[in-house]
PDB file of N, CA and C in Angstrom:
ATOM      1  N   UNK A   1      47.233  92.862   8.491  1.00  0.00           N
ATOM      2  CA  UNK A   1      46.350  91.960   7.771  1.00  0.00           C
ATOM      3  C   UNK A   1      46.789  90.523   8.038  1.00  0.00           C
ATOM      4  N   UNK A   2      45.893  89.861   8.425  1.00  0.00           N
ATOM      5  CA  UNK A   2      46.018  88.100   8.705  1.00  0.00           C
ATOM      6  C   UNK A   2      46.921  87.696   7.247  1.00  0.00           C
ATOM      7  N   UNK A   3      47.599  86.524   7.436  1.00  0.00           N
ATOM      8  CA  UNK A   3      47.443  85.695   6.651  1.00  0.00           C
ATOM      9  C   UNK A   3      46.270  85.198   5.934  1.00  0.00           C
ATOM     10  N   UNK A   4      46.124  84.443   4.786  1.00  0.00           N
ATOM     11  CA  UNK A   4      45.406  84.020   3.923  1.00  0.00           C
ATOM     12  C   UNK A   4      44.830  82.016   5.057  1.00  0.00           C
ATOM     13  N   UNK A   5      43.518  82.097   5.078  1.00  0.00           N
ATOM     14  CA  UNK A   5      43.692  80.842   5.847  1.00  0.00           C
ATOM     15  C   UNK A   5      43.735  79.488   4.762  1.00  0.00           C
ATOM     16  N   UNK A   6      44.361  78.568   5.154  1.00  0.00           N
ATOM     17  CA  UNK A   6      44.697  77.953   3.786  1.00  0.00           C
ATOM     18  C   UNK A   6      43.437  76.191   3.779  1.00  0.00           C
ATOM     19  N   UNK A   7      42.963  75.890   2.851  1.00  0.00           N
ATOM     20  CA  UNK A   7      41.759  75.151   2.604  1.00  0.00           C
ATOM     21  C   UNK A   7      42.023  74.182   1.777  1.00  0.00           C
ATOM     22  N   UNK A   8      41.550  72.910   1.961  1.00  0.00           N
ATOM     23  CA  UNK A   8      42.271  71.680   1.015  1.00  0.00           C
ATOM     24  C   UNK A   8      40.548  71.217   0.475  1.00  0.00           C
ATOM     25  N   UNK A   9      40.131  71.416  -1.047  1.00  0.00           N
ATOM     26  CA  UNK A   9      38.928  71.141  -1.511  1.00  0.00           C
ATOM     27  C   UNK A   9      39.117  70.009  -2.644  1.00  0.00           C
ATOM     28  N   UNK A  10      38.355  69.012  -2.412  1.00  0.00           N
ATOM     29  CA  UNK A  10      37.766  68.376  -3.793  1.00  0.00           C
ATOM     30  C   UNK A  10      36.546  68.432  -4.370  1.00  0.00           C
ATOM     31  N   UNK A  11      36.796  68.639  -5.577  1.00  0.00           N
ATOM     32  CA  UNK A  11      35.608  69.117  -6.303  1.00  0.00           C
ATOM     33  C   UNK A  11      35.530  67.657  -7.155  1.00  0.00           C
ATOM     34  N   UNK A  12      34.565  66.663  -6.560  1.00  0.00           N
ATOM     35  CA  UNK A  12      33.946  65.618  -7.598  1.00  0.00           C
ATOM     36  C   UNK A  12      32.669  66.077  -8.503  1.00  0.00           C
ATOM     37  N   UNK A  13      32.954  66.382  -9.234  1.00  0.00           N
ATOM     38  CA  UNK A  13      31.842  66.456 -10.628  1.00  0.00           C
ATOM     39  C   UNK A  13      32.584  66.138 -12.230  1.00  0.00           C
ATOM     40  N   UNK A  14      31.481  65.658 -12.963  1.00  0.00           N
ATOM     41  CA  UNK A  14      32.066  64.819 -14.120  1.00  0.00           C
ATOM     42  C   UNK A  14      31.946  65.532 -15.552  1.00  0.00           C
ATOM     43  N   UNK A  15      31.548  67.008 -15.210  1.00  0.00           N
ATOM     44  CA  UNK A  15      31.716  68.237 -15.979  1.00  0.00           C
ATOM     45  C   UNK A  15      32.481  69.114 -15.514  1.00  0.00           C
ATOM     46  N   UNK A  16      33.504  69.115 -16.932  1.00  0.00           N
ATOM     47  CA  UNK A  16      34.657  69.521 -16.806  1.00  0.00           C
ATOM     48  C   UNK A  16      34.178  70.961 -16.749  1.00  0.00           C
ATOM     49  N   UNK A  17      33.497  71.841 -17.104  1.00  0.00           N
ATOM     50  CA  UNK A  17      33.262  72.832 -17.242  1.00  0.00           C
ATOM     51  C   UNK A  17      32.874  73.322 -15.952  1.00  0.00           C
ATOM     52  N   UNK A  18      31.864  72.720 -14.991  1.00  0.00           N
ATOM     53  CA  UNK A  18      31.631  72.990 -14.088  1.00  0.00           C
ATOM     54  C   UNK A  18      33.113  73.179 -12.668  1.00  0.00           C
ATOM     55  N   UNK A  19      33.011  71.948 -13.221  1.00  0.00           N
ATOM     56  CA  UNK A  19      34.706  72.122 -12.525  1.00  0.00           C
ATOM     57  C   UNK A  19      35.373  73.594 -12.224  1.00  0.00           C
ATOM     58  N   UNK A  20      35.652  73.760 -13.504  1.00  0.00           N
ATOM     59  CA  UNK A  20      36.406  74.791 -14.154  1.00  0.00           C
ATOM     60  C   UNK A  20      35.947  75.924 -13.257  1.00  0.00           C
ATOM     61  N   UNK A  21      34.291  75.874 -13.140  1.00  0.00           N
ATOM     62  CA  UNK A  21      33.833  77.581 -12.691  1.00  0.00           C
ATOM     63  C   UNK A  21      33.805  77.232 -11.587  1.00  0.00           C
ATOM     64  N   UNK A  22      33.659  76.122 -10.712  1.00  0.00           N
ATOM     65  CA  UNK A  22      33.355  76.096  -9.119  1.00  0.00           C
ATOM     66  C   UNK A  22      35.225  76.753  -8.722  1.00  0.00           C
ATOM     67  N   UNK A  23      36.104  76.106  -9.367  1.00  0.00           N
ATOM     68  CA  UNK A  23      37.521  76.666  -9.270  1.00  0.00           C
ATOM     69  C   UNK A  23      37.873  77.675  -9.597  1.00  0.00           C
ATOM     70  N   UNK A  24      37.192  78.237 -10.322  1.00  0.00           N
ATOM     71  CA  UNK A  24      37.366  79.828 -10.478  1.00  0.00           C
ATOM     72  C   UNK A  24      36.988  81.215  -9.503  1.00  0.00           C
ATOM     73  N   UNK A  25      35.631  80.359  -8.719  1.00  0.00           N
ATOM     74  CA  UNK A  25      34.487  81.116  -8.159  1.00  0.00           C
ATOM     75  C   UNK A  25      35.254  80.988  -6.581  1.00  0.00           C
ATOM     76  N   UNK A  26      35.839  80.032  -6.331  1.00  0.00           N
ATOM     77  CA  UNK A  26      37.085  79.798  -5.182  1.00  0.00           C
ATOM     78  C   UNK A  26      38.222  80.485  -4.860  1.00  0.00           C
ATOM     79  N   UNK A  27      38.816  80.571  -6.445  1.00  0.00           N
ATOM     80  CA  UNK A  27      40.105  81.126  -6.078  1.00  0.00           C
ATOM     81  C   UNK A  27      39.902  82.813  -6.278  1.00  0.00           C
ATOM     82  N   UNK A  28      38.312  82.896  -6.230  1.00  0.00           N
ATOM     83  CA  UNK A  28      37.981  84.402  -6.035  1.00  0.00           C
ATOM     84  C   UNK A  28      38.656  85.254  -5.058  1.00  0.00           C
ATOM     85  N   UNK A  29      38.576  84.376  -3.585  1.00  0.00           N
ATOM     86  CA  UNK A  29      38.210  84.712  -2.161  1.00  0.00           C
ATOM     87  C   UNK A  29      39.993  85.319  -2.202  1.00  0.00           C
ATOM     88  N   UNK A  30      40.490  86.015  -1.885  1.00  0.00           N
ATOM     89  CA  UNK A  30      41.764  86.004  -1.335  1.00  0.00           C
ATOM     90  C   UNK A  30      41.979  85.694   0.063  1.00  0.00           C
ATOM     91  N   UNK A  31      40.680  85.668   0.781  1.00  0.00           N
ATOM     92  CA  UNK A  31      41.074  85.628   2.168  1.00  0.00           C
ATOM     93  C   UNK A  31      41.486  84.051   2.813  1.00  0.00           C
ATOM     94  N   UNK A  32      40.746  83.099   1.503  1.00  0.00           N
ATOM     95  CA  UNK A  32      41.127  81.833   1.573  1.00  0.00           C
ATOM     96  C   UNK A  32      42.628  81.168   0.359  1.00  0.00           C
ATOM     97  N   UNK A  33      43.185  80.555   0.996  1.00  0.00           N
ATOM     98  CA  UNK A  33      44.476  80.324  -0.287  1.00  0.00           C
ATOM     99  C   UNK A  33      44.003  78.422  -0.146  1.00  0.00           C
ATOM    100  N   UNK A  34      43.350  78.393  -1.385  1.00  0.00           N
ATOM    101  CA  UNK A  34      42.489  76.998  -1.602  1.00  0.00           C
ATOM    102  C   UNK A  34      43.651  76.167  -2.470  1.00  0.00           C
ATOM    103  N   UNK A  35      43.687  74.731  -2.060  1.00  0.00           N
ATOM    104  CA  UNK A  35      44.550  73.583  -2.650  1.00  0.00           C
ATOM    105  C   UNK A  35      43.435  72.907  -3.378  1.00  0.00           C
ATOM    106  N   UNK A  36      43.118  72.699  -4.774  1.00  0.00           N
ATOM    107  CA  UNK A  36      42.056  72.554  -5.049  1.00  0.00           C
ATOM    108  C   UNK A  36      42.195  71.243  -5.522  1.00  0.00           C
ATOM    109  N   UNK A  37      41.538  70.094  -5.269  1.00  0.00           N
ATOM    110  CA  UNK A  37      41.495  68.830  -6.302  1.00  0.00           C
ATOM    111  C   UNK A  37      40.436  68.412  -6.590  1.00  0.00           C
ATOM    112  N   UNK A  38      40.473  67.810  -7.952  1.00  0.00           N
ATOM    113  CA  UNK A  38      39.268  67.350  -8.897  1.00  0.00           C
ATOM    114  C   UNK A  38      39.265  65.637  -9.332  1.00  0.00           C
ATOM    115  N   UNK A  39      38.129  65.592  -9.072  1.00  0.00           N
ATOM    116  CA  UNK A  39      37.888  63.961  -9.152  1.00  0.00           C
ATOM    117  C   UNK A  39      36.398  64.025 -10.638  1.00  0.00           C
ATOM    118  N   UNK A  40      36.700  63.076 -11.552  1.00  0.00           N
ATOM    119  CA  UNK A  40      35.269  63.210 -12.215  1.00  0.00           C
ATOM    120  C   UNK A  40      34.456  62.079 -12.260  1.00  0.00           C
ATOM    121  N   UNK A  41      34.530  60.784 -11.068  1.00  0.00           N
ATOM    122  CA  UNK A  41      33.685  60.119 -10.866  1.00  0.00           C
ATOM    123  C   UNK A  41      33.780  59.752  -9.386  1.00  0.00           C
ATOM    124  N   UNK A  42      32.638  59.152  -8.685  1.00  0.00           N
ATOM    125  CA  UNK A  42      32.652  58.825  -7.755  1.00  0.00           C
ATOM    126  C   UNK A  42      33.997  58.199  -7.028  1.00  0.00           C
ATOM    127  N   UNK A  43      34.150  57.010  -7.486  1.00  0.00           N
ATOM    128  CA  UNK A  43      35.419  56.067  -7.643  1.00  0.00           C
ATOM    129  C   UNK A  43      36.577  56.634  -6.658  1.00  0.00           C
ATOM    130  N   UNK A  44      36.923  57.605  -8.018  1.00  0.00           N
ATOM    131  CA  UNK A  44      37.949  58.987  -8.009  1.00  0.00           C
ATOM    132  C   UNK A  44      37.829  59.702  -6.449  1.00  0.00           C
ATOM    133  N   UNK A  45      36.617  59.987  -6.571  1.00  0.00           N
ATOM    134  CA  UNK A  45      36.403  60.403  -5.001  1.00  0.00           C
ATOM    135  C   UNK A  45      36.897  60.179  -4.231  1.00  0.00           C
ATOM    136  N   UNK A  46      36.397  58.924  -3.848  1.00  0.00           N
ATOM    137  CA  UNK A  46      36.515  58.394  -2.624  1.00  0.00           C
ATOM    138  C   UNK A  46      37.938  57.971  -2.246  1.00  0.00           C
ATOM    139  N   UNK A  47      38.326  57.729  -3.858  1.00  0.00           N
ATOM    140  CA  UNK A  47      40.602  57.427  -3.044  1.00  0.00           C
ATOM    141  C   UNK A  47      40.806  58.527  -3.122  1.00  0.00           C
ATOM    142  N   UNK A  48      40.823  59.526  -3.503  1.00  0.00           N
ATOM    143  CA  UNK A  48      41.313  60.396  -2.926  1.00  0.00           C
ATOM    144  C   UNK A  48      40.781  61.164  -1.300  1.00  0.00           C
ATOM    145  N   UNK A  49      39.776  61.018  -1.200  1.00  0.00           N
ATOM    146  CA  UNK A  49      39.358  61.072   0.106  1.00  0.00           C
ATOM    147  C   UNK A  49      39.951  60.121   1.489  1.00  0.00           C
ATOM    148  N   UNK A  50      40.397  59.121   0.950  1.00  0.00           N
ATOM    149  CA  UNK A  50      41.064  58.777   1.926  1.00  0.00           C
ATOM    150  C   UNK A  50      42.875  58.836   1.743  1.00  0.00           C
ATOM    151  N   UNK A  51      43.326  59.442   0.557  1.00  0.00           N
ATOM    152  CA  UNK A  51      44.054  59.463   0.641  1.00  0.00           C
ATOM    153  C   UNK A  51      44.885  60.954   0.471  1.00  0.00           C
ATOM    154  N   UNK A  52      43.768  61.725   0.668  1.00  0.00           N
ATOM    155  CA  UNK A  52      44.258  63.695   1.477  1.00  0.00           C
ATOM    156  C   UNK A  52      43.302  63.915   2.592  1.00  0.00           C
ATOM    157  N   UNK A  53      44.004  64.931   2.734  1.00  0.00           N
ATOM    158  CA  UNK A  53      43.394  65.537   4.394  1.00  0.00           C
ATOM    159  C   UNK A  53      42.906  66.599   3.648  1.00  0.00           C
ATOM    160  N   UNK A  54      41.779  66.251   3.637  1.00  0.00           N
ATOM    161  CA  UNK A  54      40.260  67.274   2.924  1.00  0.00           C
ATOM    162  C   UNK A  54      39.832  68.188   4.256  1.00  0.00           C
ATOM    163  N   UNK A  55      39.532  69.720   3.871  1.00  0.00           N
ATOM    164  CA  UNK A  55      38.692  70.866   4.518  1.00  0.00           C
ATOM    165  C   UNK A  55      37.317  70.372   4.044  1.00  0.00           C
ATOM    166  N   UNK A  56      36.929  69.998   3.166  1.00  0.00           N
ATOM    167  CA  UNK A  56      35.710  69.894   2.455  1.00  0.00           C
ATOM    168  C   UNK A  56      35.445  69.299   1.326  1.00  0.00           C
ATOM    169  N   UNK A  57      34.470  68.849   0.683  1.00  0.00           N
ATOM    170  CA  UNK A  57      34.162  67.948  -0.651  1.00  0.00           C
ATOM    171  C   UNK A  57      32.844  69.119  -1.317  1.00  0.00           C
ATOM    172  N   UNK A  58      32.976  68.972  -2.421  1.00  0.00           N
ATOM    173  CA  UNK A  58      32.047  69.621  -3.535  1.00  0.00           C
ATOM    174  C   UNK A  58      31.747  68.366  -4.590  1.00  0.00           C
ATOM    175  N   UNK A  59      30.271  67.773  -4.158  1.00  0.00           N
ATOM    176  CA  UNK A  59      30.318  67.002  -4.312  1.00  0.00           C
ATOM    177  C   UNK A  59      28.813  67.337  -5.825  1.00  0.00           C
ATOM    178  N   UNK A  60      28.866  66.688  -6.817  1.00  0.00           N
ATOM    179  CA  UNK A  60      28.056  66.738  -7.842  1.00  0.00           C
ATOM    180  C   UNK A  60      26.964  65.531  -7.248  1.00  0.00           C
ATOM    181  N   UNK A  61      26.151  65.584  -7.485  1.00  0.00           N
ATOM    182  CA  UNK A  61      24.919  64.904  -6.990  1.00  0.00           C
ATOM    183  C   UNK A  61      24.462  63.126  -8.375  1.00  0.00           C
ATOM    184  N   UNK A  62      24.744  64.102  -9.616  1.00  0.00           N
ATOM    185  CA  UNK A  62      24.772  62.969 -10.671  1.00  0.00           C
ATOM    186  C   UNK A  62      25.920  62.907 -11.179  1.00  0.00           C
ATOM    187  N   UNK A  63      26.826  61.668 -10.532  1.00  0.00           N
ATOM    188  CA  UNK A  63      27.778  61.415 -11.228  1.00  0.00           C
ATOM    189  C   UNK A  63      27.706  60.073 -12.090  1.00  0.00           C
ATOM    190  N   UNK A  64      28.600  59.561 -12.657  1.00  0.00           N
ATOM    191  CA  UNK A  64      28.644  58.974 -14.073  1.00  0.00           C
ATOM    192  C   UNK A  64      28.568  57.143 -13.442  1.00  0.00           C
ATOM    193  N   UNK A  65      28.865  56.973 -12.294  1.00  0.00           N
ATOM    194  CA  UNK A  65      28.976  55.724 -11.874  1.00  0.00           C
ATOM    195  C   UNK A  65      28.173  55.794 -10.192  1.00  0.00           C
ATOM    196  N   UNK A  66      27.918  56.675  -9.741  1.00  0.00           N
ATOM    197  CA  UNK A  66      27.141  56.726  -8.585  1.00  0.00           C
ATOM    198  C   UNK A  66      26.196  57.869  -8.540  1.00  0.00           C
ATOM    199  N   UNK A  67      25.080  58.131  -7.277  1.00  0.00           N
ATOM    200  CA  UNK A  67      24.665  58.993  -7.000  1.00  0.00           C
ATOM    201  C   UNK A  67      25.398  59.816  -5.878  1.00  0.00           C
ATOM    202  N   UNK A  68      25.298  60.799  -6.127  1.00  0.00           N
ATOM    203  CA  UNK A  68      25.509  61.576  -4.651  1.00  0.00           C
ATOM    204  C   UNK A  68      25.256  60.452  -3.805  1.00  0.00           C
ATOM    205  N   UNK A  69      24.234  60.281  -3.416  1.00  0.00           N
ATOM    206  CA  UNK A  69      23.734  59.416  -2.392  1.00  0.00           C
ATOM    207  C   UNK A  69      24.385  57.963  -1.776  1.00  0.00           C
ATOM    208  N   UNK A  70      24.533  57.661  -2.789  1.00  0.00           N
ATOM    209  CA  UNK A  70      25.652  56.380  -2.805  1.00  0.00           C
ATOM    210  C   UNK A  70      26.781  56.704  -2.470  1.00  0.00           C
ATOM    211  N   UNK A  71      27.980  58.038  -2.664  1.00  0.00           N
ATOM    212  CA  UNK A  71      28.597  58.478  -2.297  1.00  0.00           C
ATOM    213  C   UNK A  71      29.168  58.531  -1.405  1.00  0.00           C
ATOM    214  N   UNK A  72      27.891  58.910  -0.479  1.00  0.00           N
ATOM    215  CA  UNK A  72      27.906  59.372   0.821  1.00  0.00           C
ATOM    216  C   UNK A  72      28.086  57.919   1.375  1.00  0.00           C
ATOM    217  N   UNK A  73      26.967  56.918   1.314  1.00  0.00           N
ATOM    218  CA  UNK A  73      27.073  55.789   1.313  1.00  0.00           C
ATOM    219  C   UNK A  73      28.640  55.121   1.754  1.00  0.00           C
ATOM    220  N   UNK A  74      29.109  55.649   0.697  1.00  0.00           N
ATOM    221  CA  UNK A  74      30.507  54.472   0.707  1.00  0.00           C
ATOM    222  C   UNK A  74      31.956  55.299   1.541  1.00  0.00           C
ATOM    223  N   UNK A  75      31.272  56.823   1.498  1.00  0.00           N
ATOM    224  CA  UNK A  75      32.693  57.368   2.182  1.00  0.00           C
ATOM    225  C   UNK A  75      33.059  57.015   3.716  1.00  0.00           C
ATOM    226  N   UNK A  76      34.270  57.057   3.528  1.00  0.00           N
ATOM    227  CA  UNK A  76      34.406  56.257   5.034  1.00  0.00           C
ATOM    228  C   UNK A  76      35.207  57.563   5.943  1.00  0.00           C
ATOM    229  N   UNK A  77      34.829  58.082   6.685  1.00  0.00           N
ATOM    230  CA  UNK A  77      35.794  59.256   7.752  1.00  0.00           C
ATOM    231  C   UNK A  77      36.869  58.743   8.264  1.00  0.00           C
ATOM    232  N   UNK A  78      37.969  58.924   8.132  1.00  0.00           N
ATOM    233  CA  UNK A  78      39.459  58.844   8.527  1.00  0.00           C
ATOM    234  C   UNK A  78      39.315  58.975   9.753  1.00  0.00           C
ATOM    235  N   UNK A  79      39.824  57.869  11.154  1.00  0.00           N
ATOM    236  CA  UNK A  79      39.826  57.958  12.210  1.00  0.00           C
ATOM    237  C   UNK A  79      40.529  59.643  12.648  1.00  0.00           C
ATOM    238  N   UNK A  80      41.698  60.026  12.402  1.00  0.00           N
ATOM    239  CA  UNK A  80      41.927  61.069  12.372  1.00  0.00           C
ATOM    240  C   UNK A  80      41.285  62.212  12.182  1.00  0.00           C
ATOM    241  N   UNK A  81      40.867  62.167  11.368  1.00  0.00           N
ATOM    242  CA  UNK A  81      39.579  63.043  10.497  1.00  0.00           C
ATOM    243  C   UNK A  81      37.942  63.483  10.812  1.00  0.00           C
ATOM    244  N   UNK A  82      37.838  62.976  11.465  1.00  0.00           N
ATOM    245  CA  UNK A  82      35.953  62.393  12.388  1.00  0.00           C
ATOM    246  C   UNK A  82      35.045  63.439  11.530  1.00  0.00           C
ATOM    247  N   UNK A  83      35.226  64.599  11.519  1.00  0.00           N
ATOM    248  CA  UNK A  83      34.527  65.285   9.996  1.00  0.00           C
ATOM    249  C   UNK A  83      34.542  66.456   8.897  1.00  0.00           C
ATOM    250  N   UNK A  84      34.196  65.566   8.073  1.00  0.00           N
ATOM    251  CA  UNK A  84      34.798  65.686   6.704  1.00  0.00           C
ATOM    252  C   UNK A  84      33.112  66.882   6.060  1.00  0.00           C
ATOM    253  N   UNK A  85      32.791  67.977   5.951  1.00  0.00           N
ATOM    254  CA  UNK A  85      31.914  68.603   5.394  1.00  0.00           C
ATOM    255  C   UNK A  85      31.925  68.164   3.903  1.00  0.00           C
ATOM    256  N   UNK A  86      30.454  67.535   3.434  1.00  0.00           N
ATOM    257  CA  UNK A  86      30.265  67.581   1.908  1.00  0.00           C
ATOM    258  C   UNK A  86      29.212  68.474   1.488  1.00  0.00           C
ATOM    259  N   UNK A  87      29.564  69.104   0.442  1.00  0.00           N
ATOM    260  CA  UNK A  87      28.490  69.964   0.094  1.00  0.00           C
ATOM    261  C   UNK A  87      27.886  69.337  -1.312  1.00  0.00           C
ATOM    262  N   UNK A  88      26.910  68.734  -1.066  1.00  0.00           N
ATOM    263  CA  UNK A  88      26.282  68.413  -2.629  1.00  0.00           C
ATOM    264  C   UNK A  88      25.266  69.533  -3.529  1.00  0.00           C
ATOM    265  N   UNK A  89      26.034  69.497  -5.003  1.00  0.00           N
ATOM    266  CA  UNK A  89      25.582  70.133  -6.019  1.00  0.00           C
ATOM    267  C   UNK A  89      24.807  69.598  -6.961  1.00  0.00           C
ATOM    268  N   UNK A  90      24.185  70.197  -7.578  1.00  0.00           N
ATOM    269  CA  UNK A  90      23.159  69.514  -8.819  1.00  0.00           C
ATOM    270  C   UNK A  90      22.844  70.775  -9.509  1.00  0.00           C
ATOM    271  N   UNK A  91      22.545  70.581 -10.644  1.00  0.00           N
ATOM    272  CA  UNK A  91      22.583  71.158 -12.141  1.00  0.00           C
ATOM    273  C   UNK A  91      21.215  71.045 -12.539  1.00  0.00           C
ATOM    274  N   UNK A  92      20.613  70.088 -12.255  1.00  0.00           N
ATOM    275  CA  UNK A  92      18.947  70.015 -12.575  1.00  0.00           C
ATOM    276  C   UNK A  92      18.202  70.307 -13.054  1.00  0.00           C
ATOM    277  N   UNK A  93      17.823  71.400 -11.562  1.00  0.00           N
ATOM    278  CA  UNK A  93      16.827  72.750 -11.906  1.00  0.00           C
ATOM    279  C   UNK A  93      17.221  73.452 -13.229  1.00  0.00           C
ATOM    280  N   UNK A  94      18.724  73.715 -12.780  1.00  0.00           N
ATOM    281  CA  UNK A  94      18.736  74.584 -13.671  1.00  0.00           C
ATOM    282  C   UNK A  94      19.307  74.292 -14.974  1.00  0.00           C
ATOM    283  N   UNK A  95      19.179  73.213 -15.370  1.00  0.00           N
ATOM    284  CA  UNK A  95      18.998  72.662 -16.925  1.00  0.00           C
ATOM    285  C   UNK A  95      18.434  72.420 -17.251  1.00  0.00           C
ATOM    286  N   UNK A  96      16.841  72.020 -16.484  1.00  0.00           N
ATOM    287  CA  UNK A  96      15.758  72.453 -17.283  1.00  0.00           C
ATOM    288  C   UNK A  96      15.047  73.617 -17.551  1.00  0.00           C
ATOM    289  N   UNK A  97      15.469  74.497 -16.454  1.00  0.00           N
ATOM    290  CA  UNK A  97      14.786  75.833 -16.605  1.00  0.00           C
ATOM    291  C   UNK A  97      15.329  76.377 -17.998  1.00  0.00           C
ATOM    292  N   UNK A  98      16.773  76.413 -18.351  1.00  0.00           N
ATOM    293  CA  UNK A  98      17.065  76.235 -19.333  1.00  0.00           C
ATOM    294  C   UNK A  98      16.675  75.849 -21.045  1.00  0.00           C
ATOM    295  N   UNK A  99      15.977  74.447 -20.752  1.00  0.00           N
ATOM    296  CA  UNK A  99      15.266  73.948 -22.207  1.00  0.00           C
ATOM    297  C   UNK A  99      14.435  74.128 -21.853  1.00  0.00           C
ATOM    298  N   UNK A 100      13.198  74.949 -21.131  1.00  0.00           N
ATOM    299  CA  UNK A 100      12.051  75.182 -20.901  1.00  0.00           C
ATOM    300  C   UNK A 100      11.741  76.559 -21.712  1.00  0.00           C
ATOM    301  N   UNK A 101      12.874  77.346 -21.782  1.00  0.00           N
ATOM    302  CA  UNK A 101      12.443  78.750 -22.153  1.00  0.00           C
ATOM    303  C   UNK A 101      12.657  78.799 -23.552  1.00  0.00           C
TER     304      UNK A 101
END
């Protein structure tokens, strides 16, 4: 059996709860051994983005001082680094489907 391949994630979102389950739903995988870090505003993000060597970003779409969009906007790729995968999330849909029923 391989080793575990090992994955460096930040999870920017400004619900702590969400947090909580995207890190839970991660450290599911055994086949991945995930270094997980959490940012809960944009800000937050982005120094830490330049200041770890990120596999990937989990990125919340409405955060408390930016948009996703803006986000993206301001992140800058580490010459070293050339690319950085973000995956943007949103809650939306499904918080209104939610107060709809």
């Amino acid at each position: 059996m391989d080793p575990p391949q090992q994955r460096n994630i930040l999870i920017i979102d400004d619900n702590l709860e969400d947090r909580v389950a995207i890190r839970r739903y991660l450290l599911k995988d055994w086949r991945i051994r995930f270094t997980i870090h959490e940012a809960s505003n944009g800000r937050q993000g982005l120094s830490q983005c330049q200041s770890l060597q990120l596999d990937c970003v989990l990125l919340d779409y409405n955060l408390p001082d930016m948009t996703g969009t803006a986000f993206l906007d301001h992140l800058r790729i580490k010459p070293d680094q050339p690319f950085l995968p973000v995956v943007v999330l949103t809650g939306v849909a499904a918080k209104r489907s939610r107060c709809s029923r």
